[in-house]
Protein backbone atom coordinates (compact mmCIF):
# COMPACT_ATOMS: atom_id res chain seq x y z
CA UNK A 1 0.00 0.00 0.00
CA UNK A 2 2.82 2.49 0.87
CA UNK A 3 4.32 1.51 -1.51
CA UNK A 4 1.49 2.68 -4.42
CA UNK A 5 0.67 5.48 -2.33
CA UNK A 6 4.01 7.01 -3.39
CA UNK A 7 3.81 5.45 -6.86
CA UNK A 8 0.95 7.21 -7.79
CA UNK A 9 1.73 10.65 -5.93
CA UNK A 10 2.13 12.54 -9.44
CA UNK A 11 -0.63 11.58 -10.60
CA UNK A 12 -3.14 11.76 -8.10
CA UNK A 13 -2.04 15.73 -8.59
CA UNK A 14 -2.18 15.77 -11.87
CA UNK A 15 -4.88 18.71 -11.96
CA UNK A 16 -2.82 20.56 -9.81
CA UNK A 17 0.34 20.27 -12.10
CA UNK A 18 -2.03 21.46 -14.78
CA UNK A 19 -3.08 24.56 -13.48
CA UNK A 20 0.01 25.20 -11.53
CA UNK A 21 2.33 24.69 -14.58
CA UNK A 22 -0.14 25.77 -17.19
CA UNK A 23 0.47 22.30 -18.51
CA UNK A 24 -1.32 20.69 -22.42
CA UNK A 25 -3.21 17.56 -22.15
CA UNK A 26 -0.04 15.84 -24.24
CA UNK A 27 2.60 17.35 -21.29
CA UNK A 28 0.26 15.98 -17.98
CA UNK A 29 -0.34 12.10 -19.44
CA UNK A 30 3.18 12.58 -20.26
CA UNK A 31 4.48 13.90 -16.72
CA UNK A 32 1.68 11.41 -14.61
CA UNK A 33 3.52 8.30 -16.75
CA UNK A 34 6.88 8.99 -15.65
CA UNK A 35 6.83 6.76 -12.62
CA UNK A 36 4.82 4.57 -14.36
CA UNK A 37 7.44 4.21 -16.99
CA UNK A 38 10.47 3.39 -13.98
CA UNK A 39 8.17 1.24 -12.00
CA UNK A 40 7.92 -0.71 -14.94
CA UNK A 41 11.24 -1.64 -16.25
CA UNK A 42 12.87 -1.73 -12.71
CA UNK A 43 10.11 -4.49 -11.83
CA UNK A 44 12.76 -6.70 -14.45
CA UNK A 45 16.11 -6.05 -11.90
CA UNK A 46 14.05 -5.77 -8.86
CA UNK A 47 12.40 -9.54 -9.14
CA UNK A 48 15.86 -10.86 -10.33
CA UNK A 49 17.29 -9.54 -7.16
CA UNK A 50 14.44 -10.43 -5.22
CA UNK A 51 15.60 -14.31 -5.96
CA UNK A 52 18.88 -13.57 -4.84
CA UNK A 53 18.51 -11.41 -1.39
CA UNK A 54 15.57 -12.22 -0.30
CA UNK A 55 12.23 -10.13 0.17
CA UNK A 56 12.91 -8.77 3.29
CA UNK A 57 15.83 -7.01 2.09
CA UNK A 58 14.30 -6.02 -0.98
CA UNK A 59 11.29 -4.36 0.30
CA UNK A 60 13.37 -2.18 2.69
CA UNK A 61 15.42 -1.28 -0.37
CA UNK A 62 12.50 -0.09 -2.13
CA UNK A 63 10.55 1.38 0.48
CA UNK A 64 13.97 3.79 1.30
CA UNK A 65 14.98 4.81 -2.36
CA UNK A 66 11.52 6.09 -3.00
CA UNK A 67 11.91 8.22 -0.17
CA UNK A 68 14.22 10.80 -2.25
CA UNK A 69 12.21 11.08 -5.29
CA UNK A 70 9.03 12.31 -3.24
CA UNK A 71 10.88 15.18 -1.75
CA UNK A 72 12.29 15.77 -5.21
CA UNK A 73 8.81 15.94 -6.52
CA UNK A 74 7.60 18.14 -3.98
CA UNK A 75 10.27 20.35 -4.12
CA UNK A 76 9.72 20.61 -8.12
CA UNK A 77 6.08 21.66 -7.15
CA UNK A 78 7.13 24.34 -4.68
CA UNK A 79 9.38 26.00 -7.42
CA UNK A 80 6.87 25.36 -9.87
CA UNK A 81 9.50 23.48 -12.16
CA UNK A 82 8.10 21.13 -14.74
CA UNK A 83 11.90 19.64 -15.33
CA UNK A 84 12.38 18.74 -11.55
CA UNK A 85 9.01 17.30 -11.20
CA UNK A 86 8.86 15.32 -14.43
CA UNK A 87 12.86 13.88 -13.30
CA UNK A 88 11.72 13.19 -9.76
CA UNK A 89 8.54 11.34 -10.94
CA UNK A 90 11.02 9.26 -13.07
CA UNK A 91 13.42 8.20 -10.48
CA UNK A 92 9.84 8.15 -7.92
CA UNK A 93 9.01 4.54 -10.23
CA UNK A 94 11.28 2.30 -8.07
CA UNK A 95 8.13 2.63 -5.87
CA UNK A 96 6.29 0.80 -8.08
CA UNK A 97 8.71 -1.58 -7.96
CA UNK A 98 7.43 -3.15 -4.63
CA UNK A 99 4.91 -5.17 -6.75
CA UNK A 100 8.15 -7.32 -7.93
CA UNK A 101 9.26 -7.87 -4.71
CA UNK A 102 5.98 -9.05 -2.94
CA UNK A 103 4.85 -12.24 -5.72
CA UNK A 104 7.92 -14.21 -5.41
CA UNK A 105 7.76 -13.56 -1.76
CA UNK A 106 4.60 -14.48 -0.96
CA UNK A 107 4.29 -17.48 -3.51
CA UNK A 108 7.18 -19.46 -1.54
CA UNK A 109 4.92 -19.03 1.40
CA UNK A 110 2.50 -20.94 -0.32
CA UNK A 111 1.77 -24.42 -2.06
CA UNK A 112 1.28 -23.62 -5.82
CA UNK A 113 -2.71 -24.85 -5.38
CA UNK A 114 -3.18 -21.72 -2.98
CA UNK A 115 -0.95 -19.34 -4.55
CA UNK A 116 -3.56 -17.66 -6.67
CA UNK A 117 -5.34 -16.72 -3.50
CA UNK A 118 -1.83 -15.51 -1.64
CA UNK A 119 -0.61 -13.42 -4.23
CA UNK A 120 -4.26 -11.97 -4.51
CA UNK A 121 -4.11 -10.59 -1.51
CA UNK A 122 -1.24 -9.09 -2.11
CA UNK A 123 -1.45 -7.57 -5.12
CA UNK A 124 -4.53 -6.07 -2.77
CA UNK A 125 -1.66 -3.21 -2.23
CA UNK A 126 -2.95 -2.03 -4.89
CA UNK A 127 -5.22 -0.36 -2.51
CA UNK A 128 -2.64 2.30 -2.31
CA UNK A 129 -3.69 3.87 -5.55
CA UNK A 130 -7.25 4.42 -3.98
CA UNK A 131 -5.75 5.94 -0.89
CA UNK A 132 -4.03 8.13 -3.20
CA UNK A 133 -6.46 9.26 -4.82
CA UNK A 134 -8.76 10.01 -2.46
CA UNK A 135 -6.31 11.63 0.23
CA UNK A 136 -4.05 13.64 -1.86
CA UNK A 137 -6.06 16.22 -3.09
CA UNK A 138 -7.67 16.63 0.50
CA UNK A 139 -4.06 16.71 1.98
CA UNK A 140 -2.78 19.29 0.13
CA UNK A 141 -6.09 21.37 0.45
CA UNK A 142 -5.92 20.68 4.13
CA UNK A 143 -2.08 21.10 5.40
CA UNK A 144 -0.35 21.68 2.28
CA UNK A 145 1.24 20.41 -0.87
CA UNK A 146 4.76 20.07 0.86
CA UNK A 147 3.53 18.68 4.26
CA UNK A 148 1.71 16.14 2.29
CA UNK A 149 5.11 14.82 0.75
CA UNK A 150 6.49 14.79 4.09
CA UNK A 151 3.31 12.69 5.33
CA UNK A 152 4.14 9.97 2.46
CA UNK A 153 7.72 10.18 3.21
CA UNK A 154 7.37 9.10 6.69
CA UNK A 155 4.82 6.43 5.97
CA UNK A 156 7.67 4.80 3.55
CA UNK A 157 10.33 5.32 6.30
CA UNK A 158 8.01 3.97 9.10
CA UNK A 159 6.89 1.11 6.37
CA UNK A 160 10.65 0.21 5.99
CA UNK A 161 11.09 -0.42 9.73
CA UNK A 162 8.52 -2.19 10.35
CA UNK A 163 9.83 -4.61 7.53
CA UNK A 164 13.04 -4.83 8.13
CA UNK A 165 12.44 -5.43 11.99
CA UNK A 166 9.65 -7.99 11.75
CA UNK A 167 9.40 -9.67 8.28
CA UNK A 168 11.09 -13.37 8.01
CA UNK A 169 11.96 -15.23 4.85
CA UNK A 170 9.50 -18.41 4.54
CA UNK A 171 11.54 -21.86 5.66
CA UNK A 172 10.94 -23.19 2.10
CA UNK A 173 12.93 -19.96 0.35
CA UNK A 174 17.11 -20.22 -0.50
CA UNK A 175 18.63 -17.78 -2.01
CA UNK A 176 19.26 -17.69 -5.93
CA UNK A 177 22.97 -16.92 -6.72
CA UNK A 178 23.18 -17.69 -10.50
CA UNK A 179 24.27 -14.47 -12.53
CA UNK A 180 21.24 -11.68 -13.22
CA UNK A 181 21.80 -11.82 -16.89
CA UNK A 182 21.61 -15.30 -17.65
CA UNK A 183 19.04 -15.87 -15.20
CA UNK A 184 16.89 -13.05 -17.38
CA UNK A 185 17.58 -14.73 -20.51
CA UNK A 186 16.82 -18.07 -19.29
CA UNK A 187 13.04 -16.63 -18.12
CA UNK A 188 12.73 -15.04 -21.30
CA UNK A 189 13.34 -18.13 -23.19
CA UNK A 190 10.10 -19.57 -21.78
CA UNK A 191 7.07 -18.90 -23.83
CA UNK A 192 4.54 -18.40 -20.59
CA UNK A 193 6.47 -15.66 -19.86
CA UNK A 194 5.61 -14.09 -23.13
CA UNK A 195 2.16 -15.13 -23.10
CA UNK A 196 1.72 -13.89 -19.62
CA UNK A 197 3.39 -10.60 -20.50
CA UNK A 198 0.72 -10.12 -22.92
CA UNK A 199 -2.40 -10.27 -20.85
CA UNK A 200 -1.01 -8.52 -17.98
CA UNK A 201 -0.07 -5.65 -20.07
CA UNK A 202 -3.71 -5.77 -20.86
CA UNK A 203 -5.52 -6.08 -17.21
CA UNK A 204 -2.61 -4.47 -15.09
CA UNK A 205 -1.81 -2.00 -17.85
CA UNK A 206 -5.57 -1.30 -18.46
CA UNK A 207 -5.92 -0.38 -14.03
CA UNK A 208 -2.75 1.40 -14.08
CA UNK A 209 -3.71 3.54 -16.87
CA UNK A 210 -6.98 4.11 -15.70
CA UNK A 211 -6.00 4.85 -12.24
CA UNK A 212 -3.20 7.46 -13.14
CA UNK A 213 -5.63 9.21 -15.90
CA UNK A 214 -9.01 8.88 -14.73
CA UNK A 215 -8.95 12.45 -12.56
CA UNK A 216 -7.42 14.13 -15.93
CA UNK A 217 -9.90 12.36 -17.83
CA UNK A 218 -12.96 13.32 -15.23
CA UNK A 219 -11.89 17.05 -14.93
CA UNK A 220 -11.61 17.35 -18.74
CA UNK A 221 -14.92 15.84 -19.85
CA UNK A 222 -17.07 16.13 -17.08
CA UNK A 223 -15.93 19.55 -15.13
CA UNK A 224 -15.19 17.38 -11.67
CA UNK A 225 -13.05 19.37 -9.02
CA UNK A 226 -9.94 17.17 -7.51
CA UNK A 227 -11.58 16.25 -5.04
CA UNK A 228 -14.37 15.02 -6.66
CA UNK A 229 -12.66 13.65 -9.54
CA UNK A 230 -9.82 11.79 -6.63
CA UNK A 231 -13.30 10.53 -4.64
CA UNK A 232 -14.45 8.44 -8.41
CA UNK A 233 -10.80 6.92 -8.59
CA UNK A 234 -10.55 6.00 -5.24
CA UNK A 235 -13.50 3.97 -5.91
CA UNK A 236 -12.40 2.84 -9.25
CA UNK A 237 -8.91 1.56 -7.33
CA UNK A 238 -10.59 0.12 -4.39
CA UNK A 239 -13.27 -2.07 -6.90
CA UNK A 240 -9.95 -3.26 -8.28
CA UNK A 241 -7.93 -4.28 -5.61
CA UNK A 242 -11.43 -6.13 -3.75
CA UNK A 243 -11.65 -7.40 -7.23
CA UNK A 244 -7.87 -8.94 -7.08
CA UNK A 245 -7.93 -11.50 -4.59
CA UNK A 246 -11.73 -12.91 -5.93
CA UNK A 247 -10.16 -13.49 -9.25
CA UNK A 248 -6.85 -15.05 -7.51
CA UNK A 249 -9.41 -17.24 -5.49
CA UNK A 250 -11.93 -18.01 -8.50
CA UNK A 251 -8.56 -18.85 -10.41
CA UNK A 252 -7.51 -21.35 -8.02
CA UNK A 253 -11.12 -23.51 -8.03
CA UNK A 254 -12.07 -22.64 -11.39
CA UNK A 255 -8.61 -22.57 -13.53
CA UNK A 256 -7.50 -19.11 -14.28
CA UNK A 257 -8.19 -18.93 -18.29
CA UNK A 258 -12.22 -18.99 -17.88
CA UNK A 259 -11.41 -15.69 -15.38
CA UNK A 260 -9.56 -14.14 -17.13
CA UNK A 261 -12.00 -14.62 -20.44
CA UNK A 262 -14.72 -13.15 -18.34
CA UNK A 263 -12.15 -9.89 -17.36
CA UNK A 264 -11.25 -9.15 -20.92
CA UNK A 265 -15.12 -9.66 -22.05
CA UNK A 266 -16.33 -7.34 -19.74
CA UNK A 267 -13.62 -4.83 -20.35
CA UNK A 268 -14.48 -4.74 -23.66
CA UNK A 269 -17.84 -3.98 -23.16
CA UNK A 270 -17.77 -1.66 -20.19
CA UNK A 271 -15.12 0.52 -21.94
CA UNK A 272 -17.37 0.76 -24.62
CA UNK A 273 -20.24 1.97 -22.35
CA UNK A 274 -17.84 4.63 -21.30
CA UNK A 275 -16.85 5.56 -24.82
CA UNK A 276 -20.90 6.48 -24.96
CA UNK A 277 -19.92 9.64 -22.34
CA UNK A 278 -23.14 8.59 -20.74
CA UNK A 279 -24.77 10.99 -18.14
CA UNK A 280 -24.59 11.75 -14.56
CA UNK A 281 -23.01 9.32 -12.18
CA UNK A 282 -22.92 6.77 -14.81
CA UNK A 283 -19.42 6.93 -16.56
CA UNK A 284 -18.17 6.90 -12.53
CA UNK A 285 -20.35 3.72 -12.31
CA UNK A 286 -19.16 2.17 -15.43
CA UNK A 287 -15.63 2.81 -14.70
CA UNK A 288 -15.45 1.08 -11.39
CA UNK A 289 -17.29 -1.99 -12.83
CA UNK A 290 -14.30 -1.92 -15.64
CA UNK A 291 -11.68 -1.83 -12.71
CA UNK A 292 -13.33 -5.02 -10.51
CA UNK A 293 -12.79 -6.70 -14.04
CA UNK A 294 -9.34 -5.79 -14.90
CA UNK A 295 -8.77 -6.84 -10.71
CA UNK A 296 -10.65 -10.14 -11.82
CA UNK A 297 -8.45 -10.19 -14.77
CA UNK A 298 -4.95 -9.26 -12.29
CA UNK A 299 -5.71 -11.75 -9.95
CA UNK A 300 -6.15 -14.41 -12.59
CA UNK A 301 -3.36 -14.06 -14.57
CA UNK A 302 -0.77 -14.33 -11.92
CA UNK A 303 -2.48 -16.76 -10.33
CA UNK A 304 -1.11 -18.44 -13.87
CA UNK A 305 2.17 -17.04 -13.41
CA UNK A 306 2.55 -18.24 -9.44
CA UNK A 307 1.69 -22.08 -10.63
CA UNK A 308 3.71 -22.14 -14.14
CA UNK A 309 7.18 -20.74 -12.61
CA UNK A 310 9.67 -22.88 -11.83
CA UNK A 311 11.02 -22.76 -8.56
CA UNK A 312 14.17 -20.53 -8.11
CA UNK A 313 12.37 -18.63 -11.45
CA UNK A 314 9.25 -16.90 -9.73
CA UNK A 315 11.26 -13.52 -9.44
CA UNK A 316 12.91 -13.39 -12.75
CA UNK A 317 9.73 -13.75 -14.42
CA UNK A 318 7.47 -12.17 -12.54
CA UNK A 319 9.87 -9.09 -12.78
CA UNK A 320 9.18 -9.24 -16.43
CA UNK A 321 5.85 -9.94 -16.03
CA UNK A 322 4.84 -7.31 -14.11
CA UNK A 323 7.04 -4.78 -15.78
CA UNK A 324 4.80 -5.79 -19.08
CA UNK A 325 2.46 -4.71 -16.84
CA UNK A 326 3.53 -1.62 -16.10
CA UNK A 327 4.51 -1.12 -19.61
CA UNK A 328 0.94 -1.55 -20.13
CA UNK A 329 -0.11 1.47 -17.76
CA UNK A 330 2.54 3.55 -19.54
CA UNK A 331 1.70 4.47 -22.88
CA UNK A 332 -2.15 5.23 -22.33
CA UNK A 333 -1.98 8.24 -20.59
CA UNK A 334 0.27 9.42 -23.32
CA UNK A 335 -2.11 8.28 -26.06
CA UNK A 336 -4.90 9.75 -24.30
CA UNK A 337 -3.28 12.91 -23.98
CA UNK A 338 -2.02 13.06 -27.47
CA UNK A 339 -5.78 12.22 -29.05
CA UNK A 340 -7.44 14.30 -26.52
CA UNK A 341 -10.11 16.50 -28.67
CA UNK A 342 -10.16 19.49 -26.83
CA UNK A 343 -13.31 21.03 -28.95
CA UNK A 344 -15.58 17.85 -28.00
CA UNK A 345 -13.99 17.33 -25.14
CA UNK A 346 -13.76 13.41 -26.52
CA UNK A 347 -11.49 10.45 -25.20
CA UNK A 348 -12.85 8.41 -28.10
CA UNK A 349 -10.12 7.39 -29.76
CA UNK A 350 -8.18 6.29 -26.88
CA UNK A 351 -11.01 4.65 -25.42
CA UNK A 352 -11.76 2.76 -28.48
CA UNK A 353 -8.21 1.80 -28.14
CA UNK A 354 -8.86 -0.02 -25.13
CA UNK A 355 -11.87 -1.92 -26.09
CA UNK A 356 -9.93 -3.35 -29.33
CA UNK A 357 -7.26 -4.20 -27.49
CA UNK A 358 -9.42 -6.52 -24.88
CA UNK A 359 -10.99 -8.07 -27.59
CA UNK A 360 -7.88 -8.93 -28.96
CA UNK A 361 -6.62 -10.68 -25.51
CA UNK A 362 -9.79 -11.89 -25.34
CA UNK A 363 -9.48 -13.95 -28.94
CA UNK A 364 -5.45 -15.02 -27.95
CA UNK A 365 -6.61 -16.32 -24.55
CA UNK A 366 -9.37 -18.41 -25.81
CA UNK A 367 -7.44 -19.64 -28.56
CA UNK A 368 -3.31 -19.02 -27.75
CA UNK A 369 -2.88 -19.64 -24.12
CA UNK A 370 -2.80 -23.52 -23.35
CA UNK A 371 -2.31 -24.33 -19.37
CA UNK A 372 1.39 -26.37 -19.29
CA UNK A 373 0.26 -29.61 -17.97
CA UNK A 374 1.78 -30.26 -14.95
CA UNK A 375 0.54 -29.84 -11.58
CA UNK A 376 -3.68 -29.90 -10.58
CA UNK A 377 -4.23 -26.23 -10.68
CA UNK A 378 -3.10 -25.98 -14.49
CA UNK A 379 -5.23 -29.09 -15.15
CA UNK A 380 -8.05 -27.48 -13.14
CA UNK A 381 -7.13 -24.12 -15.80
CA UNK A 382 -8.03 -26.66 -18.95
């Protein structure tokens, strides 16, 4: 949770930035995917090392580097420098980079026949996103845009503590000392990985992007303050991350490919109910159905990738795995920015976007992704 909190900082703010900054549509889904963009392709490193130290160490690592970048990014704010914040909010991804840290972690806590379920609650961090977006816009309103970077820099250094001081390794878990590199290639080299990298780009990708754009996307087309706008995507996170550990759950009894058909079906259709700019409370409604299905669709896939990985492996590819994921969350905002039609006030094009792009994870699910046999989850998943 602390961890996402800080992730998402930038763009919880993004209206802010705008104003403040006198920002285009292109420049904020630009400067809100920065982290995004970091948090992505350090998952890779981060889920390699998590193999090889452990993720005790590893979470206290991440927890204290992101500690920097906030006060960078607040700092930027206070001078009113678009550079400084758009830098900080670069370096401010290795927050996101907790997500790597926590799968392989928890799944050697667990029998592979329960891990769906164990790394759904985890990935139930998410919940930092919503807490976010709901609090930031009220904190800075209420004691400041500075003492509200302090506040989520003393969460991660209180976080950080706590883990170093009370979190243990589980029995089953030794260390991973083969060379980074080779270890990378080796997880490359095994087509799940690439199939898996697909459909997480999708679901992850689709709540990332969603979660970093929606208060943009709310202000611009429906004239919601922050706080307003950071109340809808606090819901929209929170429907997610309840959303995560029912599809990790569902995956484990049901097999994970009919839940994450369901996800991507519903996506599609739900984003195109959204494309429709229907009226009143709606859109708000719409979108937070659309996030419980891409947290259906979260928790399902990586229930996939906790059975499939070889032991010793779980790190390396869920690092690239879940920076896919990211990956997935990063080029939306930018897209939506960039097709933005300010006279309409229309997301069509990137919204559109979306829907083809479920549809065509839908079609390579039914018909691409085969469960390994193996073990009685993936025969459960046939």
């Amino acid at each position: 949770v602390a961890g996402f909190w800080a992730w998402n900082s930038v763009a919880t703010l993004g209206a802010f930035y705008t104003q403040d900054l006198a920002l285009t549509p292109a420049a904020t889904g630009l400067l809100v995917a920065m982290p995004v963009f970091v948090g992505s392709l350090g998952r890779i490193v981060v889920g390699t090392l998590t193999d090889k130290y452990g993720g005790r160490a590893m979470f206290t690592f991440v927890l204290v580097a992101a500690i920097p970048p906030i006060l960078l990014v607040s700092l930027g704010g206070l001078i009113s420098s678009f550079a400084l914040v758009l830098g900080a909010g670069l370096l401010l991804g290795v927050a996101g980079t907790v997500f790597a840290v926590g799968i392989p972690f928890v799944s050697a806590w667990y029998e592979p026949a329960r891990r769906g379920f164990a790394t759904g609650v985890f990935g139930a961090g998410m919940g930092g996103t919503a807490l976010a977006a709901f609090l930031n816009p009220r904190l800075v309103a209420g004691i400041g845009y500075f003492p509200t970077h302090l506040l989520i820099a003393g969460v991660l250094a209180v976080m950080a503590a706590l883990v170093w001081f009370l979190m243990k390794e589980s029995p089953g878990w030794a260390p991973n000392h083969a060379p980074v590199l080779p270890k990378l290639m080796d997880a490359a080299r095994t087509a799940v990985t690439w199939k898996m990298c697909f459909l997480y780009a999708v679901v992850f990708g689709g709540f990332v992007s969603f979660a970093t754009y929606l208060p943009t996307y709310l202000r611009d087309v429906y004239s919601f303050d922050p706080a307003g706008a950071g109340a809808r995507t606090a819901g929209f996170a929170l429907a997610a991350v309840l959303a995560r550990p029912v599809g990790g759950v569902l995956a484990d009894r049901l097999g994970p490919k009919p839940v994450v058909l369901v996800a991507l079906g519903a996506v599609a259709v739900l984003g195109w109910v959204v494309n429709l700019r229907p009226d009143g409370e709606v859109p708000a409604g719409a979108t937070i159905a659309m996030a419980a299905a891409l947290g259906l669709g979260t928790g399902g896939v990586f229930a996939w990738v906790g059975v499939l990985s070889p032991a010793g492996k779980v790190g390396s590819i869920t690092g690239i795995v879940s920076a896919a994921g990211g990956l997935g969350g990063y080029f939306p905002p930018l897209v939506m920015g960039a097709t933005y039609d300010a006279v309409t006030r229309s997301y069509s094009i990137g919204l559109l976007l979306l829907v083809g792009t479920a549809l065509v994870a839908l079609v390579f699910t039914l018909l691409a992704v085969q469960p390994k046999a193996g073990t009685a989850a993936v025969q459960r998943a046939r």
